[in-house]
Each structure stands twice: as structure tokens, then as C-alpha cells.
Protein backbone atom coordinates (compact mmCIF):
# COMPACT_ATOMS: atom_id res chain seq x y z
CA UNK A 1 0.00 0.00 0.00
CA UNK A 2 1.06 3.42 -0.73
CA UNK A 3 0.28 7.08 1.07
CA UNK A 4 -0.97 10.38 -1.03
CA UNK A 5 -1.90 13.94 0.43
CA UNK A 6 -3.83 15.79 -1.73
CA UNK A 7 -3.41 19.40 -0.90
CA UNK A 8 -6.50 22.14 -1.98
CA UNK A 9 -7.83 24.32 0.84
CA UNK A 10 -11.48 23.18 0.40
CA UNK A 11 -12.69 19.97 1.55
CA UNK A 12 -13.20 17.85 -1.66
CA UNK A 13 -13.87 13.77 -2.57
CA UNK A 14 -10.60 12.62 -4.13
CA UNK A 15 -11.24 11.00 -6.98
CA UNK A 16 -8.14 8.23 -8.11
CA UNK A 17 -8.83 6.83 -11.23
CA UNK A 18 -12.47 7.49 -11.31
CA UNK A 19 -13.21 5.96 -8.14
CA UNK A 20 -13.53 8.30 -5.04
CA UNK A 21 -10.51 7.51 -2.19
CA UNK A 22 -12.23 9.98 0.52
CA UNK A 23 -12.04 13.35 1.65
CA UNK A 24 -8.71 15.40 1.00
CA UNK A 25 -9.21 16.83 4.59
CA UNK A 26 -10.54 16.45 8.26
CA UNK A 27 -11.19 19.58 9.77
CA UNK A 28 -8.11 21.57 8.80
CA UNK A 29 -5.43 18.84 8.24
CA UNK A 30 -5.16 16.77 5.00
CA UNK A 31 -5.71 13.64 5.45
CA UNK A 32 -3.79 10.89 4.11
CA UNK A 33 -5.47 8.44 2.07
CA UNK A 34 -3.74 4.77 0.72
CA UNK A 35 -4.09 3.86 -2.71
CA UNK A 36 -1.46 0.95 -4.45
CA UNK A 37 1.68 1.15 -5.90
CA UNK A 38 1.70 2.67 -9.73
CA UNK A 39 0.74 4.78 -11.95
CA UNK A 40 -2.83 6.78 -11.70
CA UNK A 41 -4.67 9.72 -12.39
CA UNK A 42 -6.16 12.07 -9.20
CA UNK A 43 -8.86 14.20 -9.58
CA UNK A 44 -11.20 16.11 -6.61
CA UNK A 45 -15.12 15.95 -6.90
CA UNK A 46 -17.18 19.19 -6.85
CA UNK A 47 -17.03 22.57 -8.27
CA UNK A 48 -14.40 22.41 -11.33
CA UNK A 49 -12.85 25.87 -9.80
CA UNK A 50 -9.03 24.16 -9.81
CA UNK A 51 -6.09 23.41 -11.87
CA UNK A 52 -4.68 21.00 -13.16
CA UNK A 53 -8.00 19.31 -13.58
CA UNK A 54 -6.23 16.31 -13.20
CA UNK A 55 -2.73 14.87 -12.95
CA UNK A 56 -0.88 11.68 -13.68
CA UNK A 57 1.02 10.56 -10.73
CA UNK A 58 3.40 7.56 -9.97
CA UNK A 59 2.89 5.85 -6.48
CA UNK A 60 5.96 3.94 -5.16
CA UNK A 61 8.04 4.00 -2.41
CA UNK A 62 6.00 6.54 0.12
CA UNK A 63 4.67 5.99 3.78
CA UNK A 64 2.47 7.23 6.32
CA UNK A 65 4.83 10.01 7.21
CA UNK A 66 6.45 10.77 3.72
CA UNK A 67 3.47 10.54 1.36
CA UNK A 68 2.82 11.39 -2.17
CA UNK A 69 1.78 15.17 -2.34
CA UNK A 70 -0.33 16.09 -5.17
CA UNK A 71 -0.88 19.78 -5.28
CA UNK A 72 -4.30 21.70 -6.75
CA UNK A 73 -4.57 25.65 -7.17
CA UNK A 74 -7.94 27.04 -6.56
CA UNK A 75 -8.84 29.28 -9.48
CA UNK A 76 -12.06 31.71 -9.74
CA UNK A 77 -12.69 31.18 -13.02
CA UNK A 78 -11.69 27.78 -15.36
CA UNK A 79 -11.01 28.75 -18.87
């Protein structure tokens, strides 16, 4: 099993490879969620207001205390 933090400053489902993974945080901390070793694409749920609207990632190597951060920007407007 492998560890990912995915960092936006909204609470939003995480969405890895189509399939939802949980909530990208719990109260103000992110939360880290466990998905498997390998290649996949992360997306979040909700209101499209973020870029990249999604990004390929490789999974290998990370633990509970040195996950996988995968960074969104919260936009106003998506083009």
C-alpha cells in the first residue's frame, strides 16, 4: 500500500482513477489516504474551480509520514 496527500484548501472527494478515495481533509489537516503502488490519475469531486483538472502521478516508495503530495490551485474562473 502506498500514502498520497492531496493538498487544496477546500474539503473535496478525491477521486483516483475514477473511483472516489475519501475526503482530501478532516477539519483543517489533510488527510492521508492509501491507494497501491503505480501509476494513476487524481482528480477532486465538486465545483471544477481548480487546476490541473487532473494529474498523472506515480505511487511507489511513500509511507504514512512521507506521502505522495499532489498539489491543486484554486482558481475563480476555469477557462
Amino acid at each position: 500500500m502506498e500514502y498520497v496527500i492531496v493538498e487544496f484548501p477546500e474539503a473535496r472527494e478525491v477521486m483516483v482513477d475514477g473511483q472516489t478515495q475519501g475526503v482530501n481533509l478532516s477539519g483543517q489537516e489533510f488527510r492521508v489516504l492509501m491507494v497501491e503502488e503505480g501509476l494513476h490519475e487524481v482528480s477532486l469531486g465538486g465545483n471544477p474551480n481548480y487546476i490541473p483538472r487532473s494529474q498523472k502521478i506515480v505511487v511507489d516508495g511513500t509511507s504514512p509520514i512521507n506521502p505522495l503530495r499532489v498539489r491543486f490551485e484554486k482558481v475563480e474562473k476555469v477557462a
